[in-house]
PDB file of N, CA and C in Angstrom:
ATOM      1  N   UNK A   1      90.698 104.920 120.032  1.00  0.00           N
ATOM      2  CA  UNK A   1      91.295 103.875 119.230  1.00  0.00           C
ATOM      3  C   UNK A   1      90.501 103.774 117.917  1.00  0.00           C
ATOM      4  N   UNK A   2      91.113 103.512 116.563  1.00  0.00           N
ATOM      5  CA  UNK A   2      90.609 104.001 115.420  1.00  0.00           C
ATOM      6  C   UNK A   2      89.589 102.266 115.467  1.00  0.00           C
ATOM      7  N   UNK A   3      89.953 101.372 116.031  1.00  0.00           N
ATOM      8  CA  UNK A   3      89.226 100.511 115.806  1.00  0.00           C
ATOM      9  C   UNK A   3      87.597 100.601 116.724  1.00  0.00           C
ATOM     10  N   UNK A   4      87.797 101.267 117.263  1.00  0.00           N
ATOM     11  CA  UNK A   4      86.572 101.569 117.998  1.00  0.00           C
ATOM     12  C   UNK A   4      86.108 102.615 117.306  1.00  0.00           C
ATOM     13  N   UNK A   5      86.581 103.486 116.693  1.00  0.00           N
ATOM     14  CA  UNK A   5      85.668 104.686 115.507  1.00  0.00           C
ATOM     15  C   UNK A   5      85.146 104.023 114.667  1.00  0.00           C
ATOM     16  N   UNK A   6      86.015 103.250 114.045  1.00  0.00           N
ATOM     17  CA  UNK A   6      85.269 102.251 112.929  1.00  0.00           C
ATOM     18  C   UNK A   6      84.159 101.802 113.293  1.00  0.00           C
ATOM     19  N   UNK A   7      83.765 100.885 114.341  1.00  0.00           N
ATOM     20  CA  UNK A   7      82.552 100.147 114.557  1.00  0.00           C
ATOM     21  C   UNK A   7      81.382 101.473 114.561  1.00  0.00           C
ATOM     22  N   UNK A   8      81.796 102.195 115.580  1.00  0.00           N
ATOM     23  CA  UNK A   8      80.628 103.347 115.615  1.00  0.00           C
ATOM     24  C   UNK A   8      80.112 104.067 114.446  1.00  0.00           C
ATOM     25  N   UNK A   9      81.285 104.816 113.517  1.00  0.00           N
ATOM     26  CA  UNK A   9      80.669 104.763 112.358  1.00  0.00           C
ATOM     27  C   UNK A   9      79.689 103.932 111.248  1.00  0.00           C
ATOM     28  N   UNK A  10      79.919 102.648 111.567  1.00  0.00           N
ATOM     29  CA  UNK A  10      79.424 101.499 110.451  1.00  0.00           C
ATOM     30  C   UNK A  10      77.939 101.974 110.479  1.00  0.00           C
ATOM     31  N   UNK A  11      77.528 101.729 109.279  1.00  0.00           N
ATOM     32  CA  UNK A  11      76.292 101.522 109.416  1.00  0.00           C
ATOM     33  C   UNK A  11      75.559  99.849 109.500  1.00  0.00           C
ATOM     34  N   UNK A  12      75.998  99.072 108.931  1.00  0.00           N
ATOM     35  CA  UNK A  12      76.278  97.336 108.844  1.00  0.00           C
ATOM     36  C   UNK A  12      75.926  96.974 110.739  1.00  0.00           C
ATOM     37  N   UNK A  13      77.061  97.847 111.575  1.00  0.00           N
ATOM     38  CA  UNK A  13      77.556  97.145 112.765  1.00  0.00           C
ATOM     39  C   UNK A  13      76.146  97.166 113.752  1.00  0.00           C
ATOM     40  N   UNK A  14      75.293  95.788 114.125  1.00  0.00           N
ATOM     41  CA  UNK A  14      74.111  96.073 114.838  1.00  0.00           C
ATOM     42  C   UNK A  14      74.746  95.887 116.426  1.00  0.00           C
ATOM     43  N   UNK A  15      75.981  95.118 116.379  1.00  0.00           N
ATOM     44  CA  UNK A  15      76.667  94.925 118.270  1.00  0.00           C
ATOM     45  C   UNK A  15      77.956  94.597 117.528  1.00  0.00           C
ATOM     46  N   UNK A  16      78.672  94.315 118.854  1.00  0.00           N
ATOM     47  CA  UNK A  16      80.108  93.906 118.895  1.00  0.00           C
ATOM     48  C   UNK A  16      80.412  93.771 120.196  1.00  0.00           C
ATOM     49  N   UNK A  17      81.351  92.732 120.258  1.00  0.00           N
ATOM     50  CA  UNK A  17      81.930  91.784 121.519  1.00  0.00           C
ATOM     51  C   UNK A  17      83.226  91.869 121.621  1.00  0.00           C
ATOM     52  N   UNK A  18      83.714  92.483 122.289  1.00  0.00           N
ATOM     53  CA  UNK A  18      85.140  92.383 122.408  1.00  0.00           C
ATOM     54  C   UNK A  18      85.701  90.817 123.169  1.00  0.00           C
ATOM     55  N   UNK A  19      86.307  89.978 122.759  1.00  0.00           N
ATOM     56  CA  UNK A  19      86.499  88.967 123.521  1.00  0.00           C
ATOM     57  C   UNK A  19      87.982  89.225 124.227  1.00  0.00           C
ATOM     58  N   UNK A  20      88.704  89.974 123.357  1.00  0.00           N
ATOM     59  CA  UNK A  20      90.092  90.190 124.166  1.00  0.00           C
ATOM     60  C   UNK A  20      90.577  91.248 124.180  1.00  0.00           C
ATOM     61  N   UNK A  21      91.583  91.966 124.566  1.00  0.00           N
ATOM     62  CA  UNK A  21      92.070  93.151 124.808  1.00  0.00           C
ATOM     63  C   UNK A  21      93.035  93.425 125.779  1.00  0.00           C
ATOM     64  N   UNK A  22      94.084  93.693 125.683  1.00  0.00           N
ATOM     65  CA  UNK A  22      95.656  93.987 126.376  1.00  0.00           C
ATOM     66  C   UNK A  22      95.963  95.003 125.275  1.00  0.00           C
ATOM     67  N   UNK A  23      96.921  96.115 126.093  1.00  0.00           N
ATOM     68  CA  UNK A  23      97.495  97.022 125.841  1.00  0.00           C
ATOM     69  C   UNK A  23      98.908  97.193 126.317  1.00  0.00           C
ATOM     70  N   UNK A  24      99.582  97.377 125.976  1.00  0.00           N
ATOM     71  CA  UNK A  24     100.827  97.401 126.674  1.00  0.00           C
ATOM     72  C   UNK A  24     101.858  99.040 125.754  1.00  0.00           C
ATOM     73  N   UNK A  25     102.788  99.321 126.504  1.00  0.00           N
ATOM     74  CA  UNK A  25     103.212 100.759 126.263  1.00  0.00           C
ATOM     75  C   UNK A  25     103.980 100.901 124.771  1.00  0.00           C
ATOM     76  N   UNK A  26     103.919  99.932 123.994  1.00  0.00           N
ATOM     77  CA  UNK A  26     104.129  99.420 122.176  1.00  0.00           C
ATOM     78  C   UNK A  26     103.218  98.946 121.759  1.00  0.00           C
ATOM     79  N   UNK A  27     102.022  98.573 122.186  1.00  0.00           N
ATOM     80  CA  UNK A  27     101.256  97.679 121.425  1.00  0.00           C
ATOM     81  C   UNK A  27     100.155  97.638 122.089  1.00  0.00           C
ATOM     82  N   UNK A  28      99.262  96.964 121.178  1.00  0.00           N
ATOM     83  CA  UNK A  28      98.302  96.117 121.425  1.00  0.00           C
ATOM     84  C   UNK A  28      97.656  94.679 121.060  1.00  0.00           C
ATOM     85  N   UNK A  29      96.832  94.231 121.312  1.00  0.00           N
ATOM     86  CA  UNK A  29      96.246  93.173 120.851  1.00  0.00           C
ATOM     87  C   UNK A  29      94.597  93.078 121.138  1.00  0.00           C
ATOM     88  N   UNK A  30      94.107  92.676 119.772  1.00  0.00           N
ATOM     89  CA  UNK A  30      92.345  92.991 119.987  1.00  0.00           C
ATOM     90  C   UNK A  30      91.780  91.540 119.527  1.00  0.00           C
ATOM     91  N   UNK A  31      91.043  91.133 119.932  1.00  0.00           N
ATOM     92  CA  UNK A  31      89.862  90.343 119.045  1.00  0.00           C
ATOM     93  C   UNK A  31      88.297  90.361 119.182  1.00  0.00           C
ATOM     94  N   UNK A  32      87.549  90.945 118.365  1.00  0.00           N
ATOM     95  CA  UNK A  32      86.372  90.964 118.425  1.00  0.00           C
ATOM     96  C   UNK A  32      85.698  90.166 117.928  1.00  0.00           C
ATOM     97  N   UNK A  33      84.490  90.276 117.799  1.00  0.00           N
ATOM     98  CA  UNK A  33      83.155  89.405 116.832  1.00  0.00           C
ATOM     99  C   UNK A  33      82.034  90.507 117.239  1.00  0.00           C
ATOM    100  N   UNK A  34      81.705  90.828 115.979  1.00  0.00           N
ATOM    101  CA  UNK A  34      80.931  91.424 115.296  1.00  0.00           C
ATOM    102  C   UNK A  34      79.797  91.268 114.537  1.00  0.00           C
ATOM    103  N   UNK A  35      78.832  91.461 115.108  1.00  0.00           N
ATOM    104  CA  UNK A  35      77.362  91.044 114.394  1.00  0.00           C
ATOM    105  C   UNK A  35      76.906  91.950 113.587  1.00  0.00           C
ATOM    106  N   UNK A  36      76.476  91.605 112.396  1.00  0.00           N
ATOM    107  CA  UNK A  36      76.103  92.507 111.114  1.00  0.00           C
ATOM    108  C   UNK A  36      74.638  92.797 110.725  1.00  0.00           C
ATOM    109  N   UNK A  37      74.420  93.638 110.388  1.00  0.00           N
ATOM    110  CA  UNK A  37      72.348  93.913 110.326  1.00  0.00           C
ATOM    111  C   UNK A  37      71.892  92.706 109.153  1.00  0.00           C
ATOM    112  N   UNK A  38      72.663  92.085 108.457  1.00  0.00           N
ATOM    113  CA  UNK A  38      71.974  91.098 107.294  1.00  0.00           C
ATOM    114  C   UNK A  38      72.261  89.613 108.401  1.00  0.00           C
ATOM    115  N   UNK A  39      72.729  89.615 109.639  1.00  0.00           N
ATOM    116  CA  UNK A  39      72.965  88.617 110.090  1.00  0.00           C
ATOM    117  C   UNK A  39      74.118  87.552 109.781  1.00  0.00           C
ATOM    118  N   UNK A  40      75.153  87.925 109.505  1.00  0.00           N
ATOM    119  CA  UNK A  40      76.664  87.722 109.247  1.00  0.00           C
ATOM    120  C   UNK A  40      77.125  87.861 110.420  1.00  0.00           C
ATOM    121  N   UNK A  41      78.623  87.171 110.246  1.00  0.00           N
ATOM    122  CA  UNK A  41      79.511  88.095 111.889  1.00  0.00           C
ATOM    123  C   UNK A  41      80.996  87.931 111.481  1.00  0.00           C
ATOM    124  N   UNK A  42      81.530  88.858 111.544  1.00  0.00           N
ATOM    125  CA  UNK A  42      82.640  89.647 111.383  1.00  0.00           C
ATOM    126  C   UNK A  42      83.697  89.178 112.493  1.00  0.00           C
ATOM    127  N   UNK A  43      84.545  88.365 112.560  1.00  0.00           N
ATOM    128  CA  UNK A  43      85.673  88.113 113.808  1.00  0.00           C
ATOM    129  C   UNK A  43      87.287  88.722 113.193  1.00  0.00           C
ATOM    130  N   UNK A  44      87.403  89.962 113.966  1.00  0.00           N
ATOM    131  CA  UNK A  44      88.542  90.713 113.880  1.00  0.00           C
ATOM    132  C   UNK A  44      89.662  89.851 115.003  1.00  0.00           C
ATOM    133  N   UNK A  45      90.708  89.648 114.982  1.00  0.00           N
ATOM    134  CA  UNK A  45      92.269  89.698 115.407  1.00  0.00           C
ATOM    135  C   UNK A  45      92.827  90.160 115.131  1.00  0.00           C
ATOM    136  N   UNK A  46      93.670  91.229 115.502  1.00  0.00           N
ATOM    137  CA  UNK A  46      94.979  91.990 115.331  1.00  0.00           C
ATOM    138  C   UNK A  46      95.873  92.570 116.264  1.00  0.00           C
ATOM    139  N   UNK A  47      97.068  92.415 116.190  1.00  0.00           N
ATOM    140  CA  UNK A  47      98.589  92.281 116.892  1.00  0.00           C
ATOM    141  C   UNK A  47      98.894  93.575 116.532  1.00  0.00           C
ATOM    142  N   UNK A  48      99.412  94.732 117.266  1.00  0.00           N
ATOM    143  CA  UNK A  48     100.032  95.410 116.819  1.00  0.00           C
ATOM    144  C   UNK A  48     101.420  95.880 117.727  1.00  0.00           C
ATOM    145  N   UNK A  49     102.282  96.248 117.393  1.00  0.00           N
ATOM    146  CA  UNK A  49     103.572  97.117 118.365  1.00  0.00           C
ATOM    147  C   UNK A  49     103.876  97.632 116.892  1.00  0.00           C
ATOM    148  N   UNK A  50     105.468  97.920 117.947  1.00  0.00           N
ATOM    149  CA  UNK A  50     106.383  99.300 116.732  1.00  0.00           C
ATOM    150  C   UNK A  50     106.848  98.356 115.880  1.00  0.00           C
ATOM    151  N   UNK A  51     107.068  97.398 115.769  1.00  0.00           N
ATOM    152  CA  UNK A  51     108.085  96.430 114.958  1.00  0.00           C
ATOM    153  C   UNK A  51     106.837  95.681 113.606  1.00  0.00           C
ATOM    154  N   UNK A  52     105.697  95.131 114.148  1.00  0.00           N
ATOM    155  CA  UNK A  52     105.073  94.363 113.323  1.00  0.00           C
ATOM    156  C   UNK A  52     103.287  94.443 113.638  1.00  0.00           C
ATOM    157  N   UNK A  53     102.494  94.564 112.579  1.00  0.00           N
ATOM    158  CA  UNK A  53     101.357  94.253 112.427  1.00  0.00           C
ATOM    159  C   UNK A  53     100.854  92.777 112.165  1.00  0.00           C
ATOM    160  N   UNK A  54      99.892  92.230 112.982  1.00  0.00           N
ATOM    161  CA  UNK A  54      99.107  90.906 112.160  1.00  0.00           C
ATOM    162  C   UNK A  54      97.709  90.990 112.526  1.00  0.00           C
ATOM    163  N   UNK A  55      96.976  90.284 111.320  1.00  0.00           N
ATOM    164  CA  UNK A  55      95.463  91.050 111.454  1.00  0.00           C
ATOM    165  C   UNK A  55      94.907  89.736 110.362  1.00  0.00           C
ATOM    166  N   UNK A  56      93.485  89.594 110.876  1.00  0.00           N
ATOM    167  CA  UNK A  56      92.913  88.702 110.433  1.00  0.00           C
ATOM    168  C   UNK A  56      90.945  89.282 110.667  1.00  0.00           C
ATOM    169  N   UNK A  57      90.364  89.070 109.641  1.00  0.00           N
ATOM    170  CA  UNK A  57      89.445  89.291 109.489  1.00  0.00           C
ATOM    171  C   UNK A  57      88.724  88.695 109.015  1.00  0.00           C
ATOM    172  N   UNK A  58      88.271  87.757 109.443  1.00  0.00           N
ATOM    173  CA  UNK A  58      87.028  86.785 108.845  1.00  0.00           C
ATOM    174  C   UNK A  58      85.531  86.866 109.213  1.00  0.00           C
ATOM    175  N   UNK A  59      84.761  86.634 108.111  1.00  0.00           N
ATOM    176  CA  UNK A  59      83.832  87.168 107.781  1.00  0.00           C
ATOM    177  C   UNK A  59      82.915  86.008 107.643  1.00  0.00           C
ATOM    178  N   UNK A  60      81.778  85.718 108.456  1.00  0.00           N
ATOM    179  CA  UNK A  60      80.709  84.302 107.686  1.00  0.00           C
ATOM    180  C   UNK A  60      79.457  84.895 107.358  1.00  0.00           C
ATOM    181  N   UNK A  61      78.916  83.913 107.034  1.00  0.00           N
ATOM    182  CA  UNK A  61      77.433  84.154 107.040  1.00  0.00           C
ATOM    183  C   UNK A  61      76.717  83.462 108.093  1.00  0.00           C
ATOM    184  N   UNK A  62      74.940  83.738 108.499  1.00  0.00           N
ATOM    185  CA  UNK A  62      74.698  83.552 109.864  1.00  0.00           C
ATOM    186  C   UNK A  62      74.558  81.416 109.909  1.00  0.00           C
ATOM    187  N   UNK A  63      75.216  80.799 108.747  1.00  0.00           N
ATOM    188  CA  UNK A  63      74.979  79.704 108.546  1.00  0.00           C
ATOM    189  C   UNK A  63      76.341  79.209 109.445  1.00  0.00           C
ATOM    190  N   UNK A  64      77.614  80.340 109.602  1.00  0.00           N
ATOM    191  CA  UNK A  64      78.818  80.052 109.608  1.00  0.00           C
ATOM    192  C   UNK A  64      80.204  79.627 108.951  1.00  0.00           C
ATOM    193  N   UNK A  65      79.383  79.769 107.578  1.00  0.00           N
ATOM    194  CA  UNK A  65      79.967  79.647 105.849  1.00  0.00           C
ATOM    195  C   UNK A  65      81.021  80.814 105.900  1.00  0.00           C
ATOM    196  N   UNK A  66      82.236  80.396 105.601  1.00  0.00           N
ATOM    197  CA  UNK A  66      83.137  81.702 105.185  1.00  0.00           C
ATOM    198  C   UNK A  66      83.009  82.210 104.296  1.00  0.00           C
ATOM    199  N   UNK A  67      82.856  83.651 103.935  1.00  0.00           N
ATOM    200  CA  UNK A  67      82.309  84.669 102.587  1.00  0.00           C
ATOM    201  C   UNK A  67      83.846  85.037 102.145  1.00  0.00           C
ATOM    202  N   UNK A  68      84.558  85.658 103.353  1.00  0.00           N
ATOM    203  CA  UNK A  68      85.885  86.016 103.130  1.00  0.00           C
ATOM    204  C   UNK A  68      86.630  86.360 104.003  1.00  0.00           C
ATOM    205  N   UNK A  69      88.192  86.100 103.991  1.00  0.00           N
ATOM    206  CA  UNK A  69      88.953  85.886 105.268  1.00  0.00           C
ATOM    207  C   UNK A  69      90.094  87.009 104.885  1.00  0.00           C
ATOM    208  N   UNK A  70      90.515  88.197 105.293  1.00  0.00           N
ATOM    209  CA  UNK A  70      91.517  88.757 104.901  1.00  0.00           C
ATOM    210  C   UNK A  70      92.766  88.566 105.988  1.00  0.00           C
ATOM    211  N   UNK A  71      93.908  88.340 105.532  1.00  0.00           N
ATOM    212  CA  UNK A  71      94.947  88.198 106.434  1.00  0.00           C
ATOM    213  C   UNK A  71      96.342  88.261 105.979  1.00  0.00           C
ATOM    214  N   UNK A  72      97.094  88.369 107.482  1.00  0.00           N
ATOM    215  CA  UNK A  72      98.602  88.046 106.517  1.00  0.00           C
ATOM    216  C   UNK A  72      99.200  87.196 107.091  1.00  0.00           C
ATOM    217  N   UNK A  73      98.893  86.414 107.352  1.00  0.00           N
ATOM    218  CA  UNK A  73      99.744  84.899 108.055  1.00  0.00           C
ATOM    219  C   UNK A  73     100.479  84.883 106.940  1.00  0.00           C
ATOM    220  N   UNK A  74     101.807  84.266 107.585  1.00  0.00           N
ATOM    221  CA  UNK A  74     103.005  84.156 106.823  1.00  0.00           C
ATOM    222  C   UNK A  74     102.879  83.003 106.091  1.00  0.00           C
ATOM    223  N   UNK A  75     101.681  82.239 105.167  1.00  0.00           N
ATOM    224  CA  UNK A  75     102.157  81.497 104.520  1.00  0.00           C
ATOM    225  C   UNK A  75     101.408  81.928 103.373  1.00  0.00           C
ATOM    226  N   UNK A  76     101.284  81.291 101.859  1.00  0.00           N
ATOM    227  CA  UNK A  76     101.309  81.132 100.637  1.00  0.00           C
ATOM    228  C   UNK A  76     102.099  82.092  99.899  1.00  0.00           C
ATOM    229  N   UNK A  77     103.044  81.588 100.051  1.00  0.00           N
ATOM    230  CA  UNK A  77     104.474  82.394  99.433  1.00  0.00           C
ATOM    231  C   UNK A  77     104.286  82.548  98.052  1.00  0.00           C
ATOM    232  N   UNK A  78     103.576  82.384  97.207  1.00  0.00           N
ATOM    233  CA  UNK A  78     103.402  82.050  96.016  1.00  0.00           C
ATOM    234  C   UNK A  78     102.474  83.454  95.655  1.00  0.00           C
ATOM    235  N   UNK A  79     101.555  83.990  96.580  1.00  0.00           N
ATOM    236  CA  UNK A  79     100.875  84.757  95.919  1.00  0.00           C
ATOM    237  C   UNK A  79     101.663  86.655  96.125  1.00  0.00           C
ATOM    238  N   UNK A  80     101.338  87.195  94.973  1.00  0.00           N
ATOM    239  CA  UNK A  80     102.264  88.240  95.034  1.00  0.00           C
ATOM    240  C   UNK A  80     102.387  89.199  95.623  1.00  0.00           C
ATOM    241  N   UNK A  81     101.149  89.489  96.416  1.00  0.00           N
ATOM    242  CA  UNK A  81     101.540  90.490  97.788  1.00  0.00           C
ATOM    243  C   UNK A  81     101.646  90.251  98.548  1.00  0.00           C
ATOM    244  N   UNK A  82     102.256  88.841  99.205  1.00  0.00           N
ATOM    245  CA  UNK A  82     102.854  88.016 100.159  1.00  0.00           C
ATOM    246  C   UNK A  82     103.184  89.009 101.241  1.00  0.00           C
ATOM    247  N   UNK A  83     102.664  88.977 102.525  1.00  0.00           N
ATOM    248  CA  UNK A  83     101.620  87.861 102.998  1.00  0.00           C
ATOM    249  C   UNK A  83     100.463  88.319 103.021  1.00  0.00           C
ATOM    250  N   UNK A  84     100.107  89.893 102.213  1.00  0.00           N
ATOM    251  CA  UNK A  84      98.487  89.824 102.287  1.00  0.00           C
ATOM    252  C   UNK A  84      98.158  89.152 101.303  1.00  0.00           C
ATOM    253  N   UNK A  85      96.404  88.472 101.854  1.00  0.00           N
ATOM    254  CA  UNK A  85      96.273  87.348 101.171  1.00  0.00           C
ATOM    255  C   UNK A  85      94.376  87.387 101.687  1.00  0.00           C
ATOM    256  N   UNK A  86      93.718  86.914 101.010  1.00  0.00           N
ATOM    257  CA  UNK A  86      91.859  86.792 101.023  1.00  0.00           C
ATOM    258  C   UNK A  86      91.867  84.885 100.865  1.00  0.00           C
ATOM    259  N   UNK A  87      90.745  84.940 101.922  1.00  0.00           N
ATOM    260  CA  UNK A  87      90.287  83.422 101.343  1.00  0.00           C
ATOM    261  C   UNK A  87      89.018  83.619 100.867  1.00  0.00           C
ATOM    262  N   UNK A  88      88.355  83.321  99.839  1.00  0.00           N
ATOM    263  CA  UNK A  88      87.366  83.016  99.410  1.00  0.00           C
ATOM    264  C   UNK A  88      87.016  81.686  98.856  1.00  0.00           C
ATOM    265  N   UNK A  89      86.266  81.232 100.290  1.00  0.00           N
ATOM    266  CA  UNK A  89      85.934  79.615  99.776  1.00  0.00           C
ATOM    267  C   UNK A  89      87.211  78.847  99.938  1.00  0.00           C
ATOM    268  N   UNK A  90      87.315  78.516  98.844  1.00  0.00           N
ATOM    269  CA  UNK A  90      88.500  77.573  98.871  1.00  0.00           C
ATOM    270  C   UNK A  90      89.507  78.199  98.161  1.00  0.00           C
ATOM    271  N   UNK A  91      89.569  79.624  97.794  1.00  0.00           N
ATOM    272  CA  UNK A  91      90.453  80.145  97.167  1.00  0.00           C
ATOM    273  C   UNK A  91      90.970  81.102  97.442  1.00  0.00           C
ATOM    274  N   UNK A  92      92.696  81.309  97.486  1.00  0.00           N
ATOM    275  CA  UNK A  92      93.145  82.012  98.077  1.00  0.00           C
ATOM    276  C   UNK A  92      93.801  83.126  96.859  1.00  0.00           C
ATOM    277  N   UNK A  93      93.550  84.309  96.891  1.00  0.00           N
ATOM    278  CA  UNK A  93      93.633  85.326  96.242  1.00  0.00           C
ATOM    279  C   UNK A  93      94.479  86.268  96.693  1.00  0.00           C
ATOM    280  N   UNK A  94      95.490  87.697  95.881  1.00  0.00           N
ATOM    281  CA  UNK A  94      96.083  88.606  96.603  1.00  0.00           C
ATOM    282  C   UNK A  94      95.494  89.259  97.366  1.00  0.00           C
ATOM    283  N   UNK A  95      95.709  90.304  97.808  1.00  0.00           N
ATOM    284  CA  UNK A  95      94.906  90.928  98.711  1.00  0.00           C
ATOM    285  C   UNK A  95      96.225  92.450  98.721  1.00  0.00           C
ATOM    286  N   UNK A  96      95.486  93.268  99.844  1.00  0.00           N
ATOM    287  CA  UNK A  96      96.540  94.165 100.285  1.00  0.00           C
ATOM    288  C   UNK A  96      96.733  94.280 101.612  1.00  0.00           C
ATOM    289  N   UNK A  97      97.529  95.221 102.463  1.00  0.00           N
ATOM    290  CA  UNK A  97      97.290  95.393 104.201  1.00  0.00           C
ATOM    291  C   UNK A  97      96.000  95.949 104.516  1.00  0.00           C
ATOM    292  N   UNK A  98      94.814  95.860 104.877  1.00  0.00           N
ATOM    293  CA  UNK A  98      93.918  96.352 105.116  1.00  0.00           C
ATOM    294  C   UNK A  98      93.423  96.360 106.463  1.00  0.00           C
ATOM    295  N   UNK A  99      92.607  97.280 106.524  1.00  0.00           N
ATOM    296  CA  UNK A  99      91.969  98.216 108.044  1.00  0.00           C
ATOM    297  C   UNK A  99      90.442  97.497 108.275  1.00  0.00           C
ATOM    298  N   UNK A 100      90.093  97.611 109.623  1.00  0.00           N
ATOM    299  CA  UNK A 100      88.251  97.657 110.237  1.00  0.00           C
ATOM    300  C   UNK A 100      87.695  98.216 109.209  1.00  0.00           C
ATOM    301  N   UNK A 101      88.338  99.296 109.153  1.00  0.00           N
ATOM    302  CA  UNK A 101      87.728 100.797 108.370  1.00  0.00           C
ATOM    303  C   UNK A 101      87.087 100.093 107.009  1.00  0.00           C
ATOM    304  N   UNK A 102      88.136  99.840 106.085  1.00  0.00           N
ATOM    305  CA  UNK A 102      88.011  99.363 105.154  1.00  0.00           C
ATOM    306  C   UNK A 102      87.338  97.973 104.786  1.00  0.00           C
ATOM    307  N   UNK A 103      87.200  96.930 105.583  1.00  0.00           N
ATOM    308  CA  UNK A 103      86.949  95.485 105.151  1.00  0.00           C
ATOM    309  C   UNK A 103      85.190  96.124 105.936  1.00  0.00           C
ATOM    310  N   UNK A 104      84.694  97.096 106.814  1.00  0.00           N
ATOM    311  CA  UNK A 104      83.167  97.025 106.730  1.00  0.00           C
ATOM    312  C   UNK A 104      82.835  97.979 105.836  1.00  0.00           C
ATOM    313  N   UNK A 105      83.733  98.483 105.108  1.00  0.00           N
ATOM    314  CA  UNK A 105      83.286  99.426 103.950  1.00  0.00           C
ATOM    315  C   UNK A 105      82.842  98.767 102.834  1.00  0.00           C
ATOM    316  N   UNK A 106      83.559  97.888 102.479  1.00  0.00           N
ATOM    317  CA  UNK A 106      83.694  96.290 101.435  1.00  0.00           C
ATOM    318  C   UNK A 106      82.873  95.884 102.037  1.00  0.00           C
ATOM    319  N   UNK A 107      82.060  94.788 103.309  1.00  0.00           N
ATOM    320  CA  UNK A 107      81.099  94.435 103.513  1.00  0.00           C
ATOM    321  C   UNK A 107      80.136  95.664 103.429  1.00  0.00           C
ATOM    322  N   UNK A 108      79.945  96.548 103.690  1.00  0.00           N
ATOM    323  CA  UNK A 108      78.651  97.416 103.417  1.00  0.00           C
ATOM    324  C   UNK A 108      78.371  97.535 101.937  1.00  0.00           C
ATOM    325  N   UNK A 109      79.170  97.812 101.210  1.00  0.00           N
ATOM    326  CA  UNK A 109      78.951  97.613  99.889  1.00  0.00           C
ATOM    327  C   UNK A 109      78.117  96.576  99.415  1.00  0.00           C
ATOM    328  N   UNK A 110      78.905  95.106  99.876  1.00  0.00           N
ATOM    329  CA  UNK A 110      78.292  93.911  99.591  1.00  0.00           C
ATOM    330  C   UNK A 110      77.129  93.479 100.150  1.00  0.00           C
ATOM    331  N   UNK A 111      76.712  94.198 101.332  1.00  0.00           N
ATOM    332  CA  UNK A 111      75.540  93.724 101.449  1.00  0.00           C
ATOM    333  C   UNK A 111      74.356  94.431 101.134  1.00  0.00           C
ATOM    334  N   UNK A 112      74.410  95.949 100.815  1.00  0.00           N
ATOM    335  CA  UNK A 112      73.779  96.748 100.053  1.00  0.00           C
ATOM    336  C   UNK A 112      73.471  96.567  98.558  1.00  0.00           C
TER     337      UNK A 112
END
């Protein structure tokens, strides 16, 4: 599962917890939490089958402060790549569909 390559590759990833996991013969469903070497933690959710993706990735610091939340919950219709969407802080920004792969690539960056 590419989400399990991801973690192993990271260099960032010091553990990870799977809290949920079902599979079924279309789909899946994951949620982890993820502990980071600067002491952050990473909580992945994501839905997948043949019909629809949903995925949420939030990110704190070891205070529990949100740094950044990527997702596509179906709301802020307003922003233009509806429904991907970032929270930062109190601000909600575009975003694109994004991967594990990618959002600890963006945190490795940032914490390097």
């Amino acid at each position: 599962m590419e989400i399990f390559n991801s973690l192993k590759r990271s260099l960032i990833v010091q553990k990870f917890e799977v809290l949920d996991h079902k599979r079924w013969r279309s789909g899946r469903y994951i949620r982890l939490k993820i502990m980071l070497k600067d002491k952050s933690i990473l909580f992945v959710r994501e839905y997948l089958d043949e019909n629809e993706r949903n995925y949420s990735f939030h990110w704190q610091d070891k205070n529990d402060r949100l740094i950044i939340r990527w997702d596509n919950a179906q709301h802020h219709k307003d922003i233009k790549t509806y429904p991907h969407h970032k929270h930062t802080g109190e601000t909600i920004t575009e975003s694109f569909e994004i991967s594990l792969g990618e959002v600890l690539a963006y945190i490795e960056e940032y914490i390097e």
